[in-house]
PDB file of N, CA and C in Angstrom:
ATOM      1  N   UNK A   1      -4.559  -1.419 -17.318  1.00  0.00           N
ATOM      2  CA  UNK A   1      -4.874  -2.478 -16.386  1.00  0.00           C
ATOM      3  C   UNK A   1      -6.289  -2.949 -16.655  1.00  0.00           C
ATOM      4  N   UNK A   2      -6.430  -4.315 -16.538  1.00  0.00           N
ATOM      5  CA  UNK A   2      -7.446  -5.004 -16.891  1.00  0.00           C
ATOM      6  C   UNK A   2      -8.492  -4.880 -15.948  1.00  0.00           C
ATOM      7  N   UNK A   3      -9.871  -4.785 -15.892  1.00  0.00           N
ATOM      8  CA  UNK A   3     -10.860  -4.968 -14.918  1.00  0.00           C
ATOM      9  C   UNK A   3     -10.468  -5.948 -14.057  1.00  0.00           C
ATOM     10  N   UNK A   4     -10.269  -7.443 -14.587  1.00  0.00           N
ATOM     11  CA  UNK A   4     -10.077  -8.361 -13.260  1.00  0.00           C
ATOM     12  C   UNK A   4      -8.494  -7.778 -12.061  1.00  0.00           C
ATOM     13  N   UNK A   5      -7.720  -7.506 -12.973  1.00  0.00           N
ATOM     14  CA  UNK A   5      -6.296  -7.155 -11.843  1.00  0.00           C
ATOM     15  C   UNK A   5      -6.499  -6.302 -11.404  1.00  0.00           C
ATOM     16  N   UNK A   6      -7.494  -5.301 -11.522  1.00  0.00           N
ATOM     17  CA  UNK A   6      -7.771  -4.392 -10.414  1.00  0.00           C
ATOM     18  C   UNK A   6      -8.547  -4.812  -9.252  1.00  0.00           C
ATOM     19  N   UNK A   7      -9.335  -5.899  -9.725  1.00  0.00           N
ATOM     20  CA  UNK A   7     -10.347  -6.050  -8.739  1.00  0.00           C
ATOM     21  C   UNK A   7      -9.712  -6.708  -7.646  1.00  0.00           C
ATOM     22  N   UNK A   8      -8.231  -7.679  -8.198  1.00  0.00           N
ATOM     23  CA  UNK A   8      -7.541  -8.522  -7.540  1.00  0.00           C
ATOM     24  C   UNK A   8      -6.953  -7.579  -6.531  1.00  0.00           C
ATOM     25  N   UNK A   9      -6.134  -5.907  -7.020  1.00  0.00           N
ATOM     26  CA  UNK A   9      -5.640  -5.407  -5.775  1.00  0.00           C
ATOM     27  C   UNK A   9      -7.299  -5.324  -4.803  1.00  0.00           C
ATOM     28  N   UNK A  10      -7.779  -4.560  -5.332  1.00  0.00           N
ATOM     29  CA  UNK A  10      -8.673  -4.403  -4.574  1.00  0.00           C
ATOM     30  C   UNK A  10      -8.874  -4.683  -3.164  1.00  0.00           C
ATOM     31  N   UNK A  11      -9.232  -6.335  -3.730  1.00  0.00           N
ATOM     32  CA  UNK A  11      -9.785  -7.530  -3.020  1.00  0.00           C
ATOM     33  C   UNK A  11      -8.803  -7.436  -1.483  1.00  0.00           C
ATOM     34  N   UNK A  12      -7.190  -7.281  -2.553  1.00  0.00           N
ATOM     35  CA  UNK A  12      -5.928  -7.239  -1.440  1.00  0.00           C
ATOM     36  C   UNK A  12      -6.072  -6.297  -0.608  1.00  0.00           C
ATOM     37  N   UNK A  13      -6.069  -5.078  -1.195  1.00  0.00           N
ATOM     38  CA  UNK A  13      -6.401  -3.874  -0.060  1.00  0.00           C
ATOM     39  C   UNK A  13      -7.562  -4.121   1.098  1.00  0.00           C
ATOM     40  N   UNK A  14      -8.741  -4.386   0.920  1.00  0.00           N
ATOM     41  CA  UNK A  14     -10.343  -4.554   1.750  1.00  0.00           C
ATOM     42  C   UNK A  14      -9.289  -5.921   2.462  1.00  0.00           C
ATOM     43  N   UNK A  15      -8.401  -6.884   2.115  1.00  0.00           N
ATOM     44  CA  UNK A  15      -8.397  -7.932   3.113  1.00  0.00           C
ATOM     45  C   UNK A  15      -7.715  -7.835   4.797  1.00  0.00           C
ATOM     46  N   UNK A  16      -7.447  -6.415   4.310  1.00  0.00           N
ATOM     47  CA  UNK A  16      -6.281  -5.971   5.248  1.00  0.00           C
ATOM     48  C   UNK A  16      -7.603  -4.658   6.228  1.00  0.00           C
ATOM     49  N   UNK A  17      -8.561  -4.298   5.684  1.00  0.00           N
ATOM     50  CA  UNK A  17      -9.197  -3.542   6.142  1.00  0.00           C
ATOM     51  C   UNK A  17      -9.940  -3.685   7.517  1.00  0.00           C
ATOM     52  N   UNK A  18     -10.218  -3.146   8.280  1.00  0.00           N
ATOM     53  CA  UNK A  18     -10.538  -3.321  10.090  1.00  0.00           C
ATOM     54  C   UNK A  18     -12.083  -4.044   9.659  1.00  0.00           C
ATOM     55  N   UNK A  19     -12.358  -3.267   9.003  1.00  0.00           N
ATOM     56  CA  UNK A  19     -14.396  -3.709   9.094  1.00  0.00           C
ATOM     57  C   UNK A  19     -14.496  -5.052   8.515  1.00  0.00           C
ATOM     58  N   UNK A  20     -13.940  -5.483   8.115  1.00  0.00           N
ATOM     59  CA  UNK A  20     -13.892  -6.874   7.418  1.00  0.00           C
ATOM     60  C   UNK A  20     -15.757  -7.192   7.336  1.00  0.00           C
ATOM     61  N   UNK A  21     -16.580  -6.259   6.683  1.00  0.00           N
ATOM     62  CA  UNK A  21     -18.014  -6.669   6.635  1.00  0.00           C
ATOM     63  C   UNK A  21     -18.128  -6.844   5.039  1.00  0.00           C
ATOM     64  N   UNK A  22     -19.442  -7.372   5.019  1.00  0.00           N
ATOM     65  CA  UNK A  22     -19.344  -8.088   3.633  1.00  0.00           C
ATOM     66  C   UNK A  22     -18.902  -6.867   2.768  1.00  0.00           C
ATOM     67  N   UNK A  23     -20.380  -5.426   2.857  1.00  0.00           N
ATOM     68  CA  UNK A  23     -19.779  -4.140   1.960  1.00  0.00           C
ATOM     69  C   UNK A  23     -18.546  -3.496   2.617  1.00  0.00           C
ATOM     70  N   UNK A  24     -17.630  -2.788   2.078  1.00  0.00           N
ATOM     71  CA  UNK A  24     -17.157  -2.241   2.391  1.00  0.00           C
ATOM     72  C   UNK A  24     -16.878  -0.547   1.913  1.00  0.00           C
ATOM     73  N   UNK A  25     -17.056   0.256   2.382  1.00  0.00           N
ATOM     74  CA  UNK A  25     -17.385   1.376   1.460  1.00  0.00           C
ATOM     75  C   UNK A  25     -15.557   2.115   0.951  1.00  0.00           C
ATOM     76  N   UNK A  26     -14.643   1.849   1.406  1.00  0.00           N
ATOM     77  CA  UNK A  26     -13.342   2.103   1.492  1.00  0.00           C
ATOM     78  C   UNK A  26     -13.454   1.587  -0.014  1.00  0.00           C
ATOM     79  N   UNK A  27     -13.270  -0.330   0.054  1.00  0.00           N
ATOM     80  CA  UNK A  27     -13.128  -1.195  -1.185  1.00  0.00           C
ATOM     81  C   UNK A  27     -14.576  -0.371  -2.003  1.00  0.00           C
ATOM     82  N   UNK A  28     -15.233  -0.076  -1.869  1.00  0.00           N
ATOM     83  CA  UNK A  28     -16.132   0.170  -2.691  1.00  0.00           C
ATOM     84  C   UNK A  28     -15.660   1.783  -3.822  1.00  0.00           C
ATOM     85  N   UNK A  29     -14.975   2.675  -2.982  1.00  0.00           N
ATOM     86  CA  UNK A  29     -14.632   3.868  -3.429  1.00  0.00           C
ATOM     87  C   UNK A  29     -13.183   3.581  -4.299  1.00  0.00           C
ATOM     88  N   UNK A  30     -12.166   2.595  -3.883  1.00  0.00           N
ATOM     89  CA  UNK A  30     -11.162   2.434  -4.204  1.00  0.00           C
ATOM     90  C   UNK A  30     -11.607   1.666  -5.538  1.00  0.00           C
ATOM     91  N   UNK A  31     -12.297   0.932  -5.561  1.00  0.00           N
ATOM     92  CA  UNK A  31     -12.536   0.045  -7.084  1.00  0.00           C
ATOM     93  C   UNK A  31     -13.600   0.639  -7.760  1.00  0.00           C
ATOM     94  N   UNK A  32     -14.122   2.205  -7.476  1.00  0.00           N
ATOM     95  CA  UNK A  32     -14.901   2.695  -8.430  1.00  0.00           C
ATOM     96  C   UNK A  32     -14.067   4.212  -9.071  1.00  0.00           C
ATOM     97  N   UNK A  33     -13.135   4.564  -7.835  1.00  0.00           N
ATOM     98  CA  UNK A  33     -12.667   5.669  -7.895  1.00  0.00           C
ATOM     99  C   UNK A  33     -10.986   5.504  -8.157  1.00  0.00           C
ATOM    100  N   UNK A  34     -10.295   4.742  -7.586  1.00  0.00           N
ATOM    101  CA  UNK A  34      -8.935   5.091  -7.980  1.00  0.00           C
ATOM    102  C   UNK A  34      -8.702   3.523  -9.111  1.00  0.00           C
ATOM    103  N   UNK A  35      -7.959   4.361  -9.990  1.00  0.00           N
ATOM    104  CA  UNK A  35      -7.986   3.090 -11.243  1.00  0.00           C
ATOM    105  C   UNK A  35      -6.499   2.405 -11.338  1.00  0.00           C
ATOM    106  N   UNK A  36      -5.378   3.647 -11.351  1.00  0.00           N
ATOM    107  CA  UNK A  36      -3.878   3.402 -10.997  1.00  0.00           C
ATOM    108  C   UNK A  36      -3.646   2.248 -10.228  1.00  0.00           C
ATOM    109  N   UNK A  37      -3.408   1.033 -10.941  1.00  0.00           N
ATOM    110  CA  UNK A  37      -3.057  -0.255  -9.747  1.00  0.00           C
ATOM    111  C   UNK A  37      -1.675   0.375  -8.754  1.00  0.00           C
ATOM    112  N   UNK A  38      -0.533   1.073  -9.703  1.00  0.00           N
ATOM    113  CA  UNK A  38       0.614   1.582  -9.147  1.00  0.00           C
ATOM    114  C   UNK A  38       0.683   2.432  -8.155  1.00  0.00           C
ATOM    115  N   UNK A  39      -0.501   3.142  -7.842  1.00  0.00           N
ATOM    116  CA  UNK A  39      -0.732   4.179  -7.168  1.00  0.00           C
ATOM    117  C   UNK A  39      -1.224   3.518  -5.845  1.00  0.00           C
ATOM    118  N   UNK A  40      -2.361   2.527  -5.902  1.00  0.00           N
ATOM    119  CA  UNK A  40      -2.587   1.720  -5.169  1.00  0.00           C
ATOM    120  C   UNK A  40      -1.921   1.141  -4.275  1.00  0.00           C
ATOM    121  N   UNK A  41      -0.994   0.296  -4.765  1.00  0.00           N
ATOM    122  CA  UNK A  41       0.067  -0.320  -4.689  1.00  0.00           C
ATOM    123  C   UNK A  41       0.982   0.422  -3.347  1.00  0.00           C
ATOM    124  N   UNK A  42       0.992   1.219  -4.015  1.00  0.00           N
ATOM    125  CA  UNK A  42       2.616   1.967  -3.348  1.00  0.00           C
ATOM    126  C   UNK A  42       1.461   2.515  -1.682  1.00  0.00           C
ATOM    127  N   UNK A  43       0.200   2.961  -2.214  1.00  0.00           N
ATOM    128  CA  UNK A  43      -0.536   3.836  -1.222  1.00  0.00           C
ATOM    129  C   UNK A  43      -0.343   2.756   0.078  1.00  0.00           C
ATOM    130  N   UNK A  44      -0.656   1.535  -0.190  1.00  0.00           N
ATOM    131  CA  UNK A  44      -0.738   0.669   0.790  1.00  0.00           C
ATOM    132  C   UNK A  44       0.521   0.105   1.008  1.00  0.00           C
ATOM    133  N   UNK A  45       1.883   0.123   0.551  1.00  0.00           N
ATOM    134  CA  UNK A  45       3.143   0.324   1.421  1.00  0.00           C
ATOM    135  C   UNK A  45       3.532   1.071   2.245  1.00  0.00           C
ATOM    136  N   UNK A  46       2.859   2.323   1.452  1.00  0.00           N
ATOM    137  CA  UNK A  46       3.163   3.279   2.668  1.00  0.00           C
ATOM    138  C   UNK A  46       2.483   3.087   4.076  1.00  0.00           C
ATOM    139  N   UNK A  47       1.475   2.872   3.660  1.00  0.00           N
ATOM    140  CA  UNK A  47       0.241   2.160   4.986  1.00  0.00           C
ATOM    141  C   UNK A  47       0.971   1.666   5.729  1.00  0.00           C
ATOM    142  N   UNK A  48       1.519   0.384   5.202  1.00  0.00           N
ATOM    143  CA  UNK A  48       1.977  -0.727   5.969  1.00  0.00           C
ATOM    144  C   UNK A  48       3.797   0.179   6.790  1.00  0.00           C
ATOM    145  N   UNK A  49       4.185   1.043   6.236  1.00  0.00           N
ATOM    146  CA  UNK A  49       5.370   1.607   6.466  1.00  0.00           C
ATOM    147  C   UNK A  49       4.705   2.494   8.320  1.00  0.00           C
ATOM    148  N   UNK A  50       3.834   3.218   7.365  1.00  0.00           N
ATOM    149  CA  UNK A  50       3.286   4.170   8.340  1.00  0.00           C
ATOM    150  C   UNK A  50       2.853   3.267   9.739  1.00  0.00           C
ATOM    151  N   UNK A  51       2.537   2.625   9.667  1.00  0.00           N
ATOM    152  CA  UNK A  51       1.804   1.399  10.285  1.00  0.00           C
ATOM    153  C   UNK A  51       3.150   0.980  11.750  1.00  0.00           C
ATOM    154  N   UNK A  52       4.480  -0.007  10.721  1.00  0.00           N
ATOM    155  CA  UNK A  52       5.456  -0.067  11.306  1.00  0.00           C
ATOM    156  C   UNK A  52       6.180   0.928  12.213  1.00  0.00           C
ATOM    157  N   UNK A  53       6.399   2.044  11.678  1.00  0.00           N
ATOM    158  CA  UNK A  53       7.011   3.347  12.244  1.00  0.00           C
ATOM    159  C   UNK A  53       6.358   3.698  13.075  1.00  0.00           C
ATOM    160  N   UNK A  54       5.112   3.674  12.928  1.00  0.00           N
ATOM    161  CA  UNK A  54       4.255   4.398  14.802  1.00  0.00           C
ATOM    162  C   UNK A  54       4.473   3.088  16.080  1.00  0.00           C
ATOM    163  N   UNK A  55       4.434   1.825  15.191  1.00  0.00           N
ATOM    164  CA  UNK A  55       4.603   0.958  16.408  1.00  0.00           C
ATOM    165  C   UNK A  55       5.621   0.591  17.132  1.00  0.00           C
ATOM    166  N   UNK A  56       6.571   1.361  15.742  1.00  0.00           N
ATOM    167  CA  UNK A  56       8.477   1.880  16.851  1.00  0.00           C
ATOM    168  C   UNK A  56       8.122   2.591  17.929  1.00  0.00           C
ATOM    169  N   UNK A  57       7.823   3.664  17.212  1.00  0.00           N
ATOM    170  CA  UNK A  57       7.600   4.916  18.103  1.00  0.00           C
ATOM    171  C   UNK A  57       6.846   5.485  18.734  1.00  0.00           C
ATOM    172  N   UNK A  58       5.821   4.208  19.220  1.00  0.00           N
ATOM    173  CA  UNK A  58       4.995   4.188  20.123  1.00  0.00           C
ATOM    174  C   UNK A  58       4.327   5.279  20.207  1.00  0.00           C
ATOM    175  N   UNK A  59       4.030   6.006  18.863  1.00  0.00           N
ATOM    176  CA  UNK A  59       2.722   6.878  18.707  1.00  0.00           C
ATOM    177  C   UNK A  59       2.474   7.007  16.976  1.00  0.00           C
ATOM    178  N   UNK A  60       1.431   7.467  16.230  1.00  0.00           N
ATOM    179  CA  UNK A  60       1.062   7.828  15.396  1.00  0.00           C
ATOM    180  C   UNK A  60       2.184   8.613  14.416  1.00  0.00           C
ATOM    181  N   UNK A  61       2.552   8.754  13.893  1.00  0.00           N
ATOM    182  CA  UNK A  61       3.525   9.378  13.127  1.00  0.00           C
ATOM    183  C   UNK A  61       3.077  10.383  12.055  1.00  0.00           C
ATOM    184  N   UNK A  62       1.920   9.837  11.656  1.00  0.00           N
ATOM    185  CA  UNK A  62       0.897  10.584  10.843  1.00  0.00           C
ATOM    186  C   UNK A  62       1.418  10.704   9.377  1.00  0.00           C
ATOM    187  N   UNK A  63       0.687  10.837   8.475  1.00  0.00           N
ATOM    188  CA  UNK A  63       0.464  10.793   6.995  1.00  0.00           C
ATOM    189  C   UNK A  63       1.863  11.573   6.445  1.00  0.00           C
ATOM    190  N   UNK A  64       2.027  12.559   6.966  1.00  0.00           N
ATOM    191  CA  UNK A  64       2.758  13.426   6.491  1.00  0.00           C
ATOM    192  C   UNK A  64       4.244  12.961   6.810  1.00  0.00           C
ATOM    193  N   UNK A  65       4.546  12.703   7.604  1.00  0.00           N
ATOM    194  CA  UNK A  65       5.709  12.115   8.345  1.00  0.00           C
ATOM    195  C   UNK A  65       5.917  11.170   7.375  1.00  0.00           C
ATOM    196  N   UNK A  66       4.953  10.207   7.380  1.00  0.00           N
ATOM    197  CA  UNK A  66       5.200   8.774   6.708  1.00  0.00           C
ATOM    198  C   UNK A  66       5.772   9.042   5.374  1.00  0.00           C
ATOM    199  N   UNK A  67       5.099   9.938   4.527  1.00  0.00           N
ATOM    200  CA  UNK A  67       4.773  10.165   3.126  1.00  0.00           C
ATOM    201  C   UNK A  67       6.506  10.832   2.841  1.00  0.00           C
ATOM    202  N   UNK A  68       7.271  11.672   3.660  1.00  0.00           N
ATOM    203  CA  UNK A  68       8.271  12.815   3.748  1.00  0.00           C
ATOM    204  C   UNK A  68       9.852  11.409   4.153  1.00  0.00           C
ATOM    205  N   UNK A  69       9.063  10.707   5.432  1.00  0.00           N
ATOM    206  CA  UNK A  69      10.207   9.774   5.262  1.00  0.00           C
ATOM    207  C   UNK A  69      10.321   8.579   4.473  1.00  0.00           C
ATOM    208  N   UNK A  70       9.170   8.373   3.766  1.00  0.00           N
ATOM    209  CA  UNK A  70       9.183   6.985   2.757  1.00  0.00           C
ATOM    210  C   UNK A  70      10.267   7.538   1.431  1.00  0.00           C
ATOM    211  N   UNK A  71      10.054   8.776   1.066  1.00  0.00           N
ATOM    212  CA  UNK A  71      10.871   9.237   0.178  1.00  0.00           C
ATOM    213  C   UNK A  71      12.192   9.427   0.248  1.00  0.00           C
ATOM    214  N   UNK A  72      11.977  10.186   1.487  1.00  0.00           N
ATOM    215  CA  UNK A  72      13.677  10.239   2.317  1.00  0.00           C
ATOM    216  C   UNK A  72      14.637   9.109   2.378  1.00  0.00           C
ATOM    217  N   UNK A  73      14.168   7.914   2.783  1.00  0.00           N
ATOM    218  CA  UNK A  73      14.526   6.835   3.112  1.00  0.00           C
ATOM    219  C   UNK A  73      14.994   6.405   2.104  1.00  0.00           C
ATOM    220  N   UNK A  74      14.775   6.845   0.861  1.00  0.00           N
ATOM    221  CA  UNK A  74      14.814   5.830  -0.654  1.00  0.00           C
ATOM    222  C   UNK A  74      13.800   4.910  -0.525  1.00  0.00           C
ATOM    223  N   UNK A  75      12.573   5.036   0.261  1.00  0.00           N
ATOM    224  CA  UNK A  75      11.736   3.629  -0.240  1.00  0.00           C
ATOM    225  C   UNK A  75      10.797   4.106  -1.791  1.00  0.00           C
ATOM    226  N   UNK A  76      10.310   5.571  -2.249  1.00  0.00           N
ATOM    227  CA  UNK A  76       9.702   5.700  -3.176  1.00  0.00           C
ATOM    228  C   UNK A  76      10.482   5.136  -4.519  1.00  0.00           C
ATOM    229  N   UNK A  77      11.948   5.140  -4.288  1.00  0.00           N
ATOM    230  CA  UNK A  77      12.651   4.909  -5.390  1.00  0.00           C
ATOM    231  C   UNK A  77      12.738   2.852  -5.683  1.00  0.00           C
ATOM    232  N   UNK A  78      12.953   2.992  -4.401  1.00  0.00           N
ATOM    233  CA  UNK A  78      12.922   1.288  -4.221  1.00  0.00           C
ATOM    234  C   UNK A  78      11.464   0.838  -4.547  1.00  0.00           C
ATOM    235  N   UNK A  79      10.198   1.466  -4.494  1.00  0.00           N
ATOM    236  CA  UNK A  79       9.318   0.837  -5.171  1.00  0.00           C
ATOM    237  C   UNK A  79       9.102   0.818  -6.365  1.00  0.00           C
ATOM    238  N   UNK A  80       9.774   1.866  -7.311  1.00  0.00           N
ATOM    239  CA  UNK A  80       9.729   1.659  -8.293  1.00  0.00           C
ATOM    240  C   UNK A  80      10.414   0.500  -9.242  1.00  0.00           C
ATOM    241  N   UNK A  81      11.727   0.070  -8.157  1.00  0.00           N
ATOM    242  CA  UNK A  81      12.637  -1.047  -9.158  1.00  0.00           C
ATOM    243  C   UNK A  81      11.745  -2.363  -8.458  1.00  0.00           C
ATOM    244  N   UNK A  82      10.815  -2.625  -7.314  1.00  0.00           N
ATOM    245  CA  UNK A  82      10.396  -3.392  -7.143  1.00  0.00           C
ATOM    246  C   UNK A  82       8.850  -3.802  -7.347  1.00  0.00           C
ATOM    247  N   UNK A  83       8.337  -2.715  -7.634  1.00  0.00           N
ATOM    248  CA  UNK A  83       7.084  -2.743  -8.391  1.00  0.00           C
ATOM    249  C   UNK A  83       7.104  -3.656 -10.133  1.00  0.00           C
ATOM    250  N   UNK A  84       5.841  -4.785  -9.615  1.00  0.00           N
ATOM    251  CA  UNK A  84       5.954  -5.470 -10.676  1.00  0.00           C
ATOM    252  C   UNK A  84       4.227  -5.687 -10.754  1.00  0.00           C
ATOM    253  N   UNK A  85       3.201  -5.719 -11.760  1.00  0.00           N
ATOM    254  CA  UNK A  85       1.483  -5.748 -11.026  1.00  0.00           C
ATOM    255  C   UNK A  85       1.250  -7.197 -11.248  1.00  0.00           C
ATOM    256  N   UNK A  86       2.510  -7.838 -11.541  1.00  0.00           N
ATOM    257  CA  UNK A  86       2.046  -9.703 -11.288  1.00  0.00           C
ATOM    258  C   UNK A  86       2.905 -10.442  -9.723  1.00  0.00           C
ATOM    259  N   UNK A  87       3.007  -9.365  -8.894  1.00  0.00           N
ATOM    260  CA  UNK A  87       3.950  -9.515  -7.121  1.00  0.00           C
ATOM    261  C   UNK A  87       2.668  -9.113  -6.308  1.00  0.00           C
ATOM    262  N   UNK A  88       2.523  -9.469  -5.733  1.00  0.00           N
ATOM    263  CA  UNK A  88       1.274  -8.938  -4.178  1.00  0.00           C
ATOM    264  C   UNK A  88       1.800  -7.810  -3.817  1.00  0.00           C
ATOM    265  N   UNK A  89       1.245  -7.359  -2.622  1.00  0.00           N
ATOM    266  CA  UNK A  89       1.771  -5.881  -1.946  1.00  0.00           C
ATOM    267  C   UNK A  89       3.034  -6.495  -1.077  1.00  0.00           C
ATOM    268  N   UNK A  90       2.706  -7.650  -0.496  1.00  0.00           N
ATOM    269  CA  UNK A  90       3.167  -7.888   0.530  1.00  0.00           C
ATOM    270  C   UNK A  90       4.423  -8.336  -0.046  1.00  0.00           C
ATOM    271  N   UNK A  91       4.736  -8.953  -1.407  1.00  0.00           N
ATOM    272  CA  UNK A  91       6.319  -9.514  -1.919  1.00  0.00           C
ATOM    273  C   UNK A  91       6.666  -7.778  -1.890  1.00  0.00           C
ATOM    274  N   UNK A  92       5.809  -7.185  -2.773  1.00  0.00           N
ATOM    275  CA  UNK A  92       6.433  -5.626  -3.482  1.00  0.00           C
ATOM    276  C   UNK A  92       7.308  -5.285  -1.830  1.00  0.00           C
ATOM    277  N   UNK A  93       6.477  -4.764  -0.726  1.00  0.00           N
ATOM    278  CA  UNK A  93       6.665  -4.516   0.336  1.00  0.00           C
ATOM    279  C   UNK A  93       7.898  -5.188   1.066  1.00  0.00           C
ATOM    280  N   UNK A  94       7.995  -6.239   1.130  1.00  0.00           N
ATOM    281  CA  UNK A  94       9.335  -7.421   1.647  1.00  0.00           C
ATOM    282  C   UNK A  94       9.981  -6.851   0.618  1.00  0.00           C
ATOM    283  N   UNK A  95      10.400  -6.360  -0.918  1.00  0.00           N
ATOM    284  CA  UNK A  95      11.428  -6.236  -1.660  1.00  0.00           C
ATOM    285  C   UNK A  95      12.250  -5.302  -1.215  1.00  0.00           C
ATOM    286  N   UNK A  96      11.130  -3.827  -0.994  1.00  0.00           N
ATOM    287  CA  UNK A  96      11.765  -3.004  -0.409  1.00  0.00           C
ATOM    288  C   UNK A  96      12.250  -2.805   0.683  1.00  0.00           C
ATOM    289  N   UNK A  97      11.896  -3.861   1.742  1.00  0.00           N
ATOM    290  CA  UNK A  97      12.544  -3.182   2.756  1.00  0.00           C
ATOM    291  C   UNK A  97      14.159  -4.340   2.544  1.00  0.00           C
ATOM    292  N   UNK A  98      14.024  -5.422   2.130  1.00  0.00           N
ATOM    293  CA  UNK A  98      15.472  -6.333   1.635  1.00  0.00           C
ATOM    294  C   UNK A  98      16.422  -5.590   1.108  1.00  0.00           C
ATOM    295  N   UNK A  99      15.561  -4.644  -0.413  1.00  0.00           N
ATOM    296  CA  UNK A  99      16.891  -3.625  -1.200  1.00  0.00           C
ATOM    297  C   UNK A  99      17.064  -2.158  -0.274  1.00  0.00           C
ATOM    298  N   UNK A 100      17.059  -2.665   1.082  1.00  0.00           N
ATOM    299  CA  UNK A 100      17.303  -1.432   2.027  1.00  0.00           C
ATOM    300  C   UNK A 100      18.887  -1.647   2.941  1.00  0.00           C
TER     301      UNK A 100
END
């Protein structure tokens, strides 16, 4: 992966981030420290999964939960046939929950 398409998830990840301040130290660790766009990628579906599922269930569901039923569910498998690094998170994300 090229310097600029990383910077592009990046950018995607910090846009979604609470602090929305100019630095951000999250975006700052993620674009010095994790390089895997794929890894990225998927980390922040799950986010967005984890995210959905507590606001079913009207509490926190927590990391572990999320991580145990994203797999369960078939969504780890479904990101792989829908993982593409020229799709946003948010198409990748809409694919999988469609091929559900």
């Amino acid at each position: 992966m090229n310097k600029n398409n990383h910077k592009i998830i990046v950018d995607e990840l910090a846009d979604t981030c609470p602090c929305q301040d100019q630095y951000c130290s999250l975006k700052e660790f993620v674009f010095h420290m994790a390089r895997d766009p794929r890894l990225l990628v998927q980390m922040k579906c799950m986010e967005k999964f984890k995210y959905e599922e507590s606001n079913k269930k009207k509490y926190d569901i927590g990391w572990k939960k999320a991580c145990e039923d994203w797999v369960e569910l078939g969504f780890a498998e479904k990101f792989a046939k829908a993982y593409d690094e020229k799709k946003s998170i948010n198409q990748i994300y809409k694919e999988i929950l469609e091929l559900n």
